[in-house]
Protein backbone atom coordinates (compact mmCIF):
# COMPACT_ATOMS: atom_id res chain seq x y z
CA UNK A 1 20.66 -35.48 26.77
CA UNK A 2 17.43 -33.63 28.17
CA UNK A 3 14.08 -35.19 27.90
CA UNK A 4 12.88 -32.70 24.99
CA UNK A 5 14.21 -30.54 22.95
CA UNK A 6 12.87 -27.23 22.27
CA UNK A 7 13.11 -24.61 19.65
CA UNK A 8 11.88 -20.98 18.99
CA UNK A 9 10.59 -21.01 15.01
CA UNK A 10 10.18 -17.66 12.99
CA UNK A 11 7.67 -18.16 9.60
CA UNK A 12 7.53 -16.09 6.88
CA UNK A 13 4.67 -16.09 3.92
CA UNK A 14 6.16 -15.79 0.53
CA UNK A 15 2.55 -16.07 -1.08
CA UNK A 16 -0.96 -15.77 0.05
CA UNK A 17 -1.47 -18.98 2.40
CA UNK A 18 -4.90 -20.23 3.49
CA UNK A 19 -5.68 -22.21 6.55
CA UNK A 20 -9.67 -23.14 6.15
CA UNK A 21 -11.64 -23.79 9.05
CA UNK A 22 -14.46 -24.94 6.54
CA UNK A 23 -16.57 -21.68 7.43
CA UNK A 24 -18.05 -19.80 4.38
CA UNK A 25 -19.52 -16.43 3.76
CA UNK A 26 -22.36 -16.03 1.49
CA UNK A 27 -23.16 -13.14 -1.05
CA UNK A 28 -25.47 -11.57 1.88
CA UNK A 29 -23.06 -12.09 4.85
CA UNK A 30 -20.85 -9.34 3.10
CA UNK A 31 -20.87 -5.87 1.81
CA UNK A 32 -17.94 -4.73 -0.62
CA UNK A 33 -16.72 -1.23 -0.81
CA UNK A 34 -13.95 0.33 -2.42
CA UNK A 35 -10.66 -2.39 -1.03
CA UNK A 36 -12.69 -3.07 2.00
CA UNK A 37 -15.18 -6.51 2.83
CA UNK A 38 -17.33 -5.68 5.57
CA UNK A 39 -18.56 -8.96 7.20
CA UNK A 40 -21.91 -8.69 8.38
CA UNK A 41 -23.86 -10.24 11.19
CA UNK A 42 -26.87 -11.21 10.04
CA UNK A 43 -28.31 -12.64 13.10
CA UNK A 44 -28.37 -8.84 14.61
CA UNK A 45 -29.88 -7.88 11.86
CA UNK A 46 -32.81 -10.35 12.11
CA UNK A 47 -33.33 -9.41 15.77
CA UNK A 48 -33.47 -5.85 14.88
CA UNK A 49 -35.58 -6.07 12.06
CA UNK A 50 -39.03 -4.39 12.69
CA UNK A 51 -41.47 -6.94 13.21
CA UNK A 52 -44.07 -5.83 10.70
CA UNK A 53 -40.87 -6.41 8.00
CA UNK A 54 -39.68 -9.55 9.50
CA UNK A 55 -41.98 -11.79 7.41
CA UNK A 56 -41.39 -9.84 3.65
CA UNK A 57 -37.24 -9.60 4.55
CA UNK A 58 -37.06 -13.38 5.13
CA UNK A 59 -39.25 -14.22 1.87
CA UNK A 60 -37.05 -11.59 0.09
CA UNK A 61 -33.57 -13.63 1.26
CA UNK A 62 -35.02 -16.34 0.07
CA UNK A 63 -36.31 -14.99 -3.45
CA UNK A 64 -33.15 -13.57 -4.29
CA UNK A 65 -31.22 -16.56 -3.47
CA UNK A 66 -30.45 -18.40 -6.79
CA UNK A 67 -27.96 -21.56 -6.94
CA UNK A 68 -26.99 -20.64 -4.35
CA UNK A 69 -25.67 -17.09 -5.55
CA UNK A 70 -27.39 -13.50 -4.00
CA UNK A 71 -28.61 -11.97 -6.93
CA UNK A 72 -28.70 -8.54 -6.76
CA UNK A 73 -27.15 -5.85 -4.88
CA UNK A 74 -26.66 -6.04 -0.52
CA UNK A 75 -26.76 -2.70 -0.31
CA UNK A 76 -29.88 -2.07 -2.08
CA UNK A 77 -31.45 -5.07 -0.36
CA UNK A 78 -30.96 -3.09 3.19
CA UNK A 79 -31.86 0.39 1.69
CA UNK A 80 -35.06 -1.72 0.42
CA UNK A 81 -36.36 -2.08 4.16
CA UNK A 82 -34.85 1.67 5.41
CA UNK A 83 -31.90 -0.07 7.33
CA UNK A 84 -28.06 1.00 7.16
CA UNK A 85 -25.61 -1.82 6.29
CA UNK A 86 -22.78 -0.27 8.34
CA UNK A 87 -24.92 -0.43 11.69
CA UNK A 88 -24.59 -4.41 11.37
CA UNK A 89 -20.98 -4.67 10.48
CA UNK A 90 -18.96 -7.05 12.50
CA UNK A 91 -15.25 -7.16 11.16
CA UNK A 92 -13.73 -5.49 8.31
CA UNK A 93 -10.74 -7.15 6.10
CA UNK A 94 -8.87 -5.35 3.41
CA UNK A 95 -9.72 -6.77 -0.02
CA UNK A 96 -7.22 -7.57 -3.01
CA UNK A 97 -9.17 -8.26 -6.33
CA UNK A 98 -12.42 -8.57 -7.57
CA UNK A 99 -14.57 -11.00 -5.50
CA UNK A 100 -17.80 -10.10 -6.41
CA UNK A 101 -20.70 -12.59 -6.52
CA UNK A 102 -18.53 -14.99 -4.82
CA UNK A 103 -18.66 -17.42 -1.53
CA UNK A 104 -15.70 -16.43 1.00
CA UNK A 105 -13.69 -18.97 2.70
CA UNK A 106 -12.60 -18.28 6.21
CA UNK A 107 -9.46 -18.24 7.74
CA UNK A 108 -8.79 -20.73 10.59
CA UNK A 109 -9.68 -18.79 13.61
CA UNK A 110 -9.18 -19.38 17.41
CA UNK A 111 -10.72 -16.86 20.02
CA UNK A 112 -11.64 -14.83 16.92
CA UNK A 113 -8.04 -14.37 15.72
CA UNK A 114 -6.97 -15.85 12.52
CA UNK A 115 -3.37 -17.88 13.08
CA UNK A 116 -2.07 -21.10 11.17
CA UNK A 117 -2.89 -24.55 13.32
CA UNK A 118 0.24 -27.08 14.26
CA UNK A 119 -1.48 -29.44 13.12
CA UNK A 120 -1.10 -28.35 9.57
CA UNK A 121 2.49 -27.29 10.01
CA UNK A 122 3.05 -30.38 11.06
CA UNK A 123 1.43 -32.37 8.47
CA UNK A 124 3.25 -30.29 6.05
CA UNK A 125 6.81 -31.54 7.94
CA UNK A 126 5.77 -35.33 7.88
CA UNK A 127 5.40 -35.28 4.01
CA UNK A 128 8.50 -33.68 3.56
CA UNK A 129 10.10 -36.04 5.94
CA UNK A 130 8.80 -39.39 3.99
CA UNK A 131 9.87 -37.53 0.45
CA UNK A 132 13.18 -37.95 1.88
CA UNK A 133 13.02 -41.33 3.64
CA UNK A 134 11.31 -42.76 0.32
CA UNK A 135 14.01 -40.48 -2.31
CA UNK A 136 16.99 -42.55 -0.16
CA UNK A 137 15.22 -45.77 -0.21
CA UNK A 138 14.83 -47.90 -3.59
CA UNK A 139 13.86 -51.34 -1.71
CA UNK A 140 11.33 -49.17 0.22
CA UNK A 141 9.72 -47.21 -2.43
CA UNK A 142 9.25 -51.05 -4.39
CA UNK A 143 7.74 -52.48 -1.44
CA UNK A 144 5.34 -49.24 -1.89
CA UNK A 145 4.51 -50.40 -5.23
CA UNK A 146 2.74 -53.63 -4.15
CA UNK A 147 0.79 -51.72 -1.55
CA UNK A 148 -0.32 -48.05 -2.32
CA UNK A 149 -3.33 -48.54 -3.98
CA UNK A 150 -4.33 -44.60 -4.14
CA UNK A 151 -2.24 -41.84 -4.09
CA UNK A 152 -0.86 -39.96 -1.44
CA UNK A 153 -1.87 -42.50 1.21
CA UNK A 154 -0.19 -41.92 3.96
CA UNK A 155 -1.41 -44.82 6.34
CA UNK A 156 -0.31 -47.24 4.37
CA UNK A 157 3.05 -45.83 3.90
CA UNK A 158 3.14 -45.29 7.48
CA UNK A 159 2.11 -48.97 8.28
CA UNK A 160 5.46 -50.02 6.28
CA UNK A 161 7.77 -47.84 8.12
CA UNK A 162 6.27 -49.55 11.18
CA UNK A 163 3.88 -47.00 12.09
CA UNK A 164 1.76 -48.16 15.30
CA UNK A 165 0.70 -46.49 18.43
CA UNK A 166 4.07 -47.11 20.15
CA UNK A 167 6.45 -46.95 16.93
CA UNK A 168 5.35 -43.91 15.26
CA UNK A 169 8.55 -41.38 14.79
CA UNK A 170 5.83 -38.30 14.54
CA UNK A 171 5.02 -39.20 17.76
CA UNK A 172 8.37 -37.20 18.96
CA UNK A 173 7.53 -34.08 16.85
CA UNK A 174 5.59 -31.84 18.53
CA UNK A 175 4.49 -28.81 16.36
CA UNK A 176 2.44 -25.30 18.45
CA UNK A 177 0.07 -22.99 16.90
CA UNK A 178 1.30 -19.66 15.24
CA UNK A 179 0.59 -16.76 16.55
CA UNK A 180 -2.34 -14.17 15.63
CA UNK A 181 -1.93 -13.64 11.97
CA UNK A 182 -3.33 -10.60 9.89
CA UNK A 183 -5.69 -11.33 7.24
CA UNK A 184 -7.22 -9.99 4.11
CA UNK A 185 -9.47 -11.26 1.37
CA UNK A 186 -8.32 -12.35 -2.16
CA UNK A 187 -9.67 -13.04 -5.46
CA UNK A 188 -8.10 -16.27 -6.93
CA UNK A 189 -9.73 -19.08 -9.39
CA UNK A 190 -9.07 -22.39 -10.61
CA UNK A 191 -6.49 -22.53 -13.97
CA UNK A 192 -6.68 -25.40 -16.00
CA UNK A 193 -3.58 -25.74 -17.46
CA UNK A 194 -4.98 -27.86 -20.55
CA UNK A 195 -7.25 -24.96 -21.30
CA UNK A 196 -4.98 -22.32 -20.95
CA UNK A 197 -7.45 -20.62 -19.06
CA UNK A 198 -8.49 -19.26 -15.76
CA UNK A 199 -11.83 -21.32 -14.35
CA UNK A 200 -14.04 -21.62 -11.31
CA UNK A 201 -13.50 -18.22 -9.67
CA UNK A 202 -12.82 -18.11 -5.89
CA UNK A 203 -12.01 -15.89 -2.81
CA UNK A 204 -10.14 -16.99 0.21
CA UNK A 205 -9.32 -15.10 3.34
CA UNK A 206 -5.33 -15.27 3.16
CA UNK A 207 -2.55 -14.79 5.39
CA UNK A 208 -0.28 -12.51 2.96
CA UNK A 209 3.33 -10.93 3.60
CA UNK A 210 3.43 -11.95 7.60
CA UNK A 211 5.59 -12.87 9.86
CA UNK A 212 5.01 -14.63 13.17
CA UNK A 213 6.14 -17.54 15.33
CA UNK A 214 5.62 -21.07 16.86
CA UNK A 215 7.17 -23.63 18.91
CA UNK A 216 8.87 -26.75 17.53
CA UNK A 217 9.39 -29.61 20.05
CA UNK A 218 11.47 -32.88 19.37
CA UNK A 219 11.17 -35.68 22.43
CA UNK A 220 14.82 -37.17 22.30
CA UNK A 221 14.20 -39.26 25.32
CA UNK A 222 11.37 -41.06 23.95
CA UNK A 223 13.36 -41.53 20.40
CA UNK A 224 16.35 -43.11 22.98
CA UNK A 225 13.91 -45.45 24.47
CA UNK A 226 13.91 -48.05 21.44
CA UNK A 227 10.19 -47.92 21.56
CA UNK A 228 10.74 -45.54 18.49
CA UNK A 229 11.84 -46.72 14.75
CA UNK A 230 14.79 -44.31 14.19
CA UNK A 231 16.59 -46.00 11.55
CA UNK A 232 14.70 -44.04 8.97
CA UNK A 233 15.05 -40.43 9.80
CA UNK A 234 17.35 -38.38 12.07
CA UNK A 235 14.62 -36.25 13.54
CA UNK A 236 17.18 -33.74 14.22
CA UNK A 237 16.97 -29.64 13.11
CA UNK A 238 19.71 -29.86 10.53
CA UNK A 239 17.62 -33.36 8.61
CA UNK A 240 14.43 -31.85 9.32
CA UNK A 241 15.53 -28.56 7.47
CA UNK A 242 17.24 -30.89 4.35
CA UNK A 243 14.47 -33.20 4.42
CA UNK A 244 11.89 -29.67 3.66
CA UNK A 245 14.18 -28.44 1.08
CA UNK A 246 14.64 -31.27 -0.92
CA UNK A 247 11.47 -31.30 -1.32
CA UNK A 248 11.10 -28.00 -1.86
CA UNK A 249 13.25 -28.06 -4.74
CA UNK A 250 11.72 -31.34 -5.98
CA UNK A 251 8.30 -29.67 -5.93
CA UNK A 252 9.56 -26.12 -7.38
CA UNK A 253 11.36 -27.53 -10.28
CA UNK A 254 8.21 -30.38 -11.25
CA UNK A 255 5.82 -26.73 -11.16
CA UNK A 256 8.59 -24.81 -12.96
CA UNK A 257 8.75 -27.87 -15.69
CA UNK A 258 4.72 -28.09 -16.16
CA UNK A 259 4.18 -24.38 -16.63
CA UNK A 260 6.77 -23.79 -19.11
CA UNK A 261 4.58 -26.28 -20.98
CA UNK A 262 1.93 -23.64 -20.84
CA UNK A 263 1.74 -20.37 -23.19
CA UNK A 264 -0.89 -18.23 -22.09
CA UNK A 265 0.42 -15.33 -20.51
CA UNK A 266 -2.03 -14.79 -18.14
CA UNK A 267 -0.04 -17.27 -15.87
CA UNK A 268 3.15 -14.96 -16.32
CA UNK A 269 3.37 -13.53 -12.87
CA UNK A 270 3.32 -17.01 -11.34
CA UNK A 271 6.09 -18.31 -13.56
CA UNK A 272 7.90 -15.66 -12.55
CA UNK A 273 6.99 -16.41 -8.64
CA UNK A 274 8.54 -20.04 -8.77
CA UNK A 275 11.39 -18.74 -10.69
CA UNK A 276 12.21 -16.45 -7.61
CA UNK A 277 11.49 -19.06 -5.39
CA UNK A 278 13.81 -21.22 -6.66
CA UNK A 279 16.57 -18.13 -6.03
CA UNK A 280 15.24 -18.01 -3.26
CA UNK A 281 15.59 -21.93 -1.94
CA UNK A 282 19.25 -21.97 -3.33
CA UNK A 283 20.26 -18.41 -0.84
CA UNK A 284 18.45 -20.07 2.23
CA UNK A 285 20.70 -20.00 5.33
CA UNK A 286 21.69 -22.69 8.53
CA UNK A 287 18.19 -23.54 9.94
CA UNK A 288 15.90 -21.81 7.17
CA UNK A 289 13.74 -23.99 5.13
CA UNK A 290 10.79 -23.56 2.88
CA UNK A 291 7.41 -25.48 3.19
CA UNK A 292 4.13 -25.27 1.35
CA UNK A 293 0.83 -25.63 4.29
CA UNK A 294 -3.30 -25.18 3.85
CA UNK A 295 -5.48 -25.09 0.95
CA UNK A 296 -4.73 -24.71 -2.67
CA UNK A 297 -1.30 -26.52 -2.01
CA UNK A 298 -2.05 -29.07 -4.36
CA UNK A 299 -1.51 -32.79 -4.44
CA UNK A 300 2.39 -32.36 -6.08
CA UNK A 301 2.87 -30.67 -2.41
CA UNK A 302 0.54 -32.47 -0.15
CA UNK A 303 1.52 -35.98 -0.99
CA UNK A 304 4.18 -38.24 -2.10
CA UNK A 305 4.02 -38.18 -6.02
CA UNK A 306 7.32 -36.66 -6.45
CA UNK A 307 9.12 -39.34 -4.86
CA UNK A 308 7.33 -42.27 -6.38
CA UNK A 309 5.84 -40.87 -9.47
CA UNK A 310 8.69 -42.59 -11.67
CA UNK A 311 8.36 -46.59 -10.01
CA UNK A 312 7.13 -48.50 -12.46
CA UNK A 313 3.19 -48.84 -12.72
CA UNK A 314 2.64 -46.59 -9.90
CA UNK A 315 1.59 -43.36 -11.47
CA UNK A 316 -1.16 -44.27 -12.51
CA UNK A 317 -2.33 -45.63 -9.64
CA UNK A 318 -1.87 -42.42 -7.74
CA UNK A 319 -3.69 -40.32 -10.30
CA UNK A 320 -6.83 -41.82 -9.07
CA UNK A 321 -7.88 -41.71 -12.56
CA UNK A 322 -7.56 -38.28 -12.63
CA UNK A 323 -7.84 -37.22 -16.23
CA UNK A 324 -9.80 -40.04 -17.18
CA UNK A 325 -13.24 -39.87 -19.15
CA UNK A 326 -16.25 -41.80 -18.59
CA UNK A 327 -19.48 -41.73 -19.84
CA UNK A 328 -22.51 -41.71 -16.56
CA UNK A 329 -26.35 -41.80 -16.17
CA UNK A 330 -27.20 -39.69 -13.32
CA UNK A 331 -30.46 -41.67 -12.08
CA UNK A 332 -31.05 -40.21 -8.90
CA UNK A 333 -30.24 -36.82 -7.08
CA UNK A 334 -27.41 -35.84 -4.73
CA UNK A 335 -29.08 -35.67 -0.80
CA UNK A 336 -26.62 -33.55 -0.50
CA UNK A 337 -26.44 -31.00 -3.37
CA UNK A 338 -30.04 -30.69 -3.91
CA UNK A 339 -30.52 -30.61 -8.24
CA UNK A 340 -27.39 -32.23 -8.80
CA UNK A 341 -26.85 -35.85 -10.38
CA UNK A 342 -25.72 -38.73 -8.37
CA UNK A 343 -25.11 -42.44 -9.20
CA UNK A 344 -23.32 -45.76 -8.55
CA UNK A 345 -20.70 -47.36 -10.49
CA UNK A 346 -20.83 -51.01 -10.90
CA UNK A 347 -18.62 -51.80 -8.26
CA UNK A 348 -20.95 -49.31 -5.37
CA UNK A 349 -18.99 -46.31 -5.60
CA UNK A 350 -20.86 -43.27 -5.59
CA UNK A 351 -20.43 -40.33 -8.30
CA UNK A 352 -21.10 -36.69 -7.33
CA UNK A 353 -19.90 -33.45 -9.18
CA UNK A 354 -16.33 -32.21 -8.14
CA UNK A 355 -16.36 -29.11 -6.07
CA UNK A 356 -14.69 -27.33 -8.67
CA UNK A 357 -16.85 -28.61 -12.11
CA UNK A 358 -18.15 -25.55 -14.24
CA UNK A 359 -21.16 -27.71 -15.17
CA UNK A 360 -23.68 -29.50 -13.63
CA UNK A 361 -25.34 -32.89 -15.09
CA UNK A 362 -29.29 -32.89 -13.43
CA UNK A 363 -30.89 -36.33 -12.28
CA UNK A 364 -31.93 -38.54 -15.19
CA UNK A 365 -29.40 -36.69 -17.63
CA UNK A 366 -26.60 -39.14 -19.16
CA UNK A 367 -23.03 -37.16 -19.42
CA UNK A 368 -19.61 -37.49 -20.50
CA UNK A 369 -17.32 -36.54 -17.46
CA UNK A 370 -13.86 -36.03 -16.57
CA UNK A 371 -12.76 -37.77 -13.78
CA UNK A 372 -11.67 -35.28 -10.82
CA UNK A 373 -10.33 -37.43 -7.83
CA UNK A 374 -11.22 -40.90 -5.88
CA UNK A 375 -11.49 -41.93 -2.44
CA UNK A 376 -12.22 -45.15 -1.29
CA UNK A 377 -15.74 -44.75 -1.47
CA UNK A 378 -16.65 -41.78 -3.98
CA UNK A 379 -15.63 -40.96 -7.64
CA UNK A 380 -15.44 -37.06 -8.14
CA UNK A 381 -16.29 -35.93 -12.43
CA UNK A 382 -16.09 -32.88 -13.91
CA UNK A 383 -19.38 -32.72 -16.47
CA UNK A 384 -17.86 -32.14 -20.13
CA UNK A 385 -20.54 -32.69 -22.50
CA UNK A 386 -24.30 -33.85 -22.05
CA UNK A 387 -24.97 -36.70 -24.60
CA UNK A 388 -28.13 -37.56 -26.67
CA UNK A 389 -29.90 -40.63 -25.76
CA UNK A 390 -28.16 -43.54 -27.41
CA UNK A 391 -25.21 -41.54 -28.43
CA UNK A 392 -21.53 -42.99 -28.47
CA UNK A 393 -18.77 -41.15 -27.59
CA UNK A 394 -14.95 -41.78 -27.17
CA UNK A 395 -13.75 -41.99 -23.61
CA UNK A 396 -9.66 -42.10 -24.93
CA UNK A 397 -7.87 -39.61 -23.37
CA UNK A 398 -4.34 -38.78 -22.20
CA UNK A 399 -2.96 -35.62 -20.79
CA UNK A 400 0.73 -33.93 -20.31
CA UNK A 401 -0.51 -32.65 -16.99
CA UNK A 402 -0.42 -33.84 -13.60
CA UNK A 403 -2.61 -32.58 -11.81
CA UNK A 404 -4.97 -30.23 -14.66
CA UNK A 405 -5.61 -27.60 -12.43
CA UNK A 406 -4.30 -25.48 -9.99
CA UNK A 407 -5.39 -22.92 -7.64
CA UNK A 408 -4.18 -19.02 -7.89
CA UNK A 409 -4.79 -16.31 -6.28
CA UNK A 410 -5.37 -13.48 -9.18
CA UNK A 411 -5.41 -9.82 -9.45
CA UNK A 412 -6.41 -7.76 -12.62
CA UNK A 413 -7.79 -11.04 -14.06
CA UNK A 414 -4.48 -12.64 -14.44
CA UNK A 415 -2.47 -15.13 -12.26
CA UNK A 416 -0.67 -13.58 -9.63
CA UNK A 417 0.53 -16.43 -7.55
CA UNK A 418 0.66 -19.78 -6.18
CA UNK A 419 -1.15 -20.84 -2.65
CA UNK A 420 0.59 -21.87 0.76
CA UNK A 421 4.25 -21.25 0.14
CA UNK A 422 6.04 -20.02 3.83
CA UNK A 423 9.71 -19.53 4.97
CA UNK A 424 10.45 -21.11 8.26
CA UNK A 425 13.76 -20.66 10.39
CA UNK A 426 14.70 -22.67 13.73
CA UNK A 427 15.60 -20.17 16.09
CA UNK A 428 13.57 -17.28 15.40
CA UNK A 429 13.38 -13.85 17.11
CA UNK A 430 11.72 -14.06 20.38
CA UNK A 431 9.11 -11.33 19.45
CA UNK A 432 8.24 -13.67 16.64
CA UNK A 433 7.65 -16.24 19.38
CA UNK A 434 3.82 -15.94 20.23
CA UNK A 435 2.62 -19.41 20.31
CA UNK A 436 -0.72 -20.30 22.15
CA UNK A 437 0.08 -23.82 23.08
């Protein structure tokens, strides 16, 4: 057998997918028109800027910056100083929905083309791998249970399959970059399925209805070595493809289950989505798999809930809490997040609003929150309700929902779809094969 084995990939999106690089476009580094976003660059703008404006534009930007939200219109801010928006225009996306008034999140980009990163296709494949290893495995997934103290961590469940620098079975996957991708921009917001309601608006630069390639490399040489714990996983096309559609399915049918739970028929179009999905999974051919990659996947798809979310005393654990209320003084504000509580708990954890909370507790204001997330070092809350001083409240809650939110992308002001879901095929045309490793 050769030392590597090497295979052309095709991908397909089946809904909008976003990569982030982390980038973000404010209210002024845009100008909407009609379906169009014009990105703008600002820094040209600055240099060309009269001098004897320079001074009263700057102090203007700054005025009209409030929480960190443009108020006002771009256009009339350039038309304010006699200077024409379109003369500073550096790219120009098509634009689905209504995005106004918010931040834009960027596409990963390399040499200023958008295209999805190995590293996250990857990523994706490894979770779908240990689904499978852990699904197979009762002795394993108990042995889990006296060790996972978080959900969805992966070193630890990588230190009990033997995971070290030699013994790592990722180490013989080798996943390339996609090729140049077309983008656009898309409304989408945060629904919180308790609520019945669409939250936290948001618009993401999305990879929608495209098709392009990368390269998928498997070392069998090194895997014949022994240095390499094979007993685990076949790391072969055919268990690599069963592996990503069992959980596939797993994931499809725990989404399909939770949203029936849910009335509001604003959410109707992405019912409908997983319900074609799942037709979709089942009429897959040899070597086609589906996969869910970037942000908005959501922790049912990004970790390993599904396969251990029914071991006794471990769901909870995983939740991080999520869901939980607690009661907080804010004594002190967020470095960070400038007017914006922060504070301890008792055993040194820091609290900070969750990126997504609708409401903001202040320094020196006592709240009832909602407990977002953990990490080994931070507690995440969702403000609910300020509280008078001295007043009691209840912190007993339980919810039907795991987790309470999830991101959509949305068009008309209803739920259109899901996040991150792509088709992937080994051996995929060779025009689709444009990788730039």
């Amino acid at each position: 057998m050769g030392q590597k084995r090497s295979f052309r990939m095709s991908l397909q999106a089946l809904s909008a997918v976003h990569v982030g690089s982390g980038a973000v476009f404010s209210q002024l580094d845009y100008v909407l028109d009609g379906d169009r976003v014009y990105l703008l660059d600002f820094d040209r703008l600055l240099e060309a800027a009269p001098r004897g404006i320079l001074n009263d534009l700057t102090a203007d930007i700054r005025t009209h910056f409030e929480d960190n939200i443009w108020q006002g219109e771009v256009k009339e801010f350039f038309a304010r100083y006699d200077l024409d928006w379109r003369e500073f225009v550096k790219e120009e996306k098509e634009l689905v929905g209504n995005i106004r008034d918010q931040e834009l999140r960027r596409f990963q980009h390399t040499g200023g083309r958008p295209y999805l990163p190995g590293s996250s296709l990857k990523g994706a494949l490894r979770t779908a791998v240990l689904y499978r290893i852990l699904s197979r495995d009762k002795s394993l997934r108990e042995e889990l249970a006296g060790n996972v103290k978080r959900f969805g961590n992966d070193k630890k469940i990588q230190k009990l399959l033997g995971k070290n620098s030699f013994r790592d079975l990722f180490r013989c996957l080798q996943v390339g970059d996609t090729g140049p991708v077309e983008t656009k921009f898309a409304s989408g917001a945060v629904y919180h399925l308790e609520k019945e309601k669409l939250g936290t608006p948001l618009a993401y630069e999305v990879a929608e209805e495209v098709r392009t390639g990368f390269s998928l490399g498997i070392e069998s040489k090194l895997m014949e070595t022994g240095q390499i714990r094979t007993e685990y996983f076949d790391l072969s096309p055919e268990e690599i493809s069963r592996a990503c559609n069992d959980f596939a399915a797993a994931a499809i049918d725990y989404e399909r289950e939770t949203l029936d739970r849910v009335t509001d028929p604003k959410i109707r179009k992405v019912k409908t989505f997983y319900n074609s999905l799942r037709e979709e999974l089942e009429d897959l051919g040899s070597g086609e798999f589906l996969l869910r990659v970037g942000q908005g996947s959501g922790k049912v798809s990004t970790s390993l809930f599904l396969a251990l979310k029914d071991e006794e005393g471990l769901r909870e654990e995983f939740t991080g809490g999520e869901g939980e209320l607690e009661v907080f003084t804010f004594d002190r504000e967020n470095d960070r997040h400038p007017g914006q509580g922060f504070t301890f708990t008792e055993d040194g954890k820091g609290v900070a609003m969750d990126g997504d909370a609708e409401k903001t507790a202040k320094p020196g204001e006592r709240w009832l929150c909602e407990v977002a997330g953990e990490i080994e070092t931070m507690v995440f809350v969702n403000p609910v309700r300020k509280l008078e001083k001295g007043e009691e409240v209840s912190t007993e809650k339980t919810s039907p929902f795991y987790p309470k939110t999830r991101k959509l992308i949305t068009e008309g002001g209803v739920g259109k779809s899901p996040l991150g879901w792509i088709k992937v095929k080994f051996g995929g045309d060779k025009d689709e094969e444009k990788s730039f490793s």
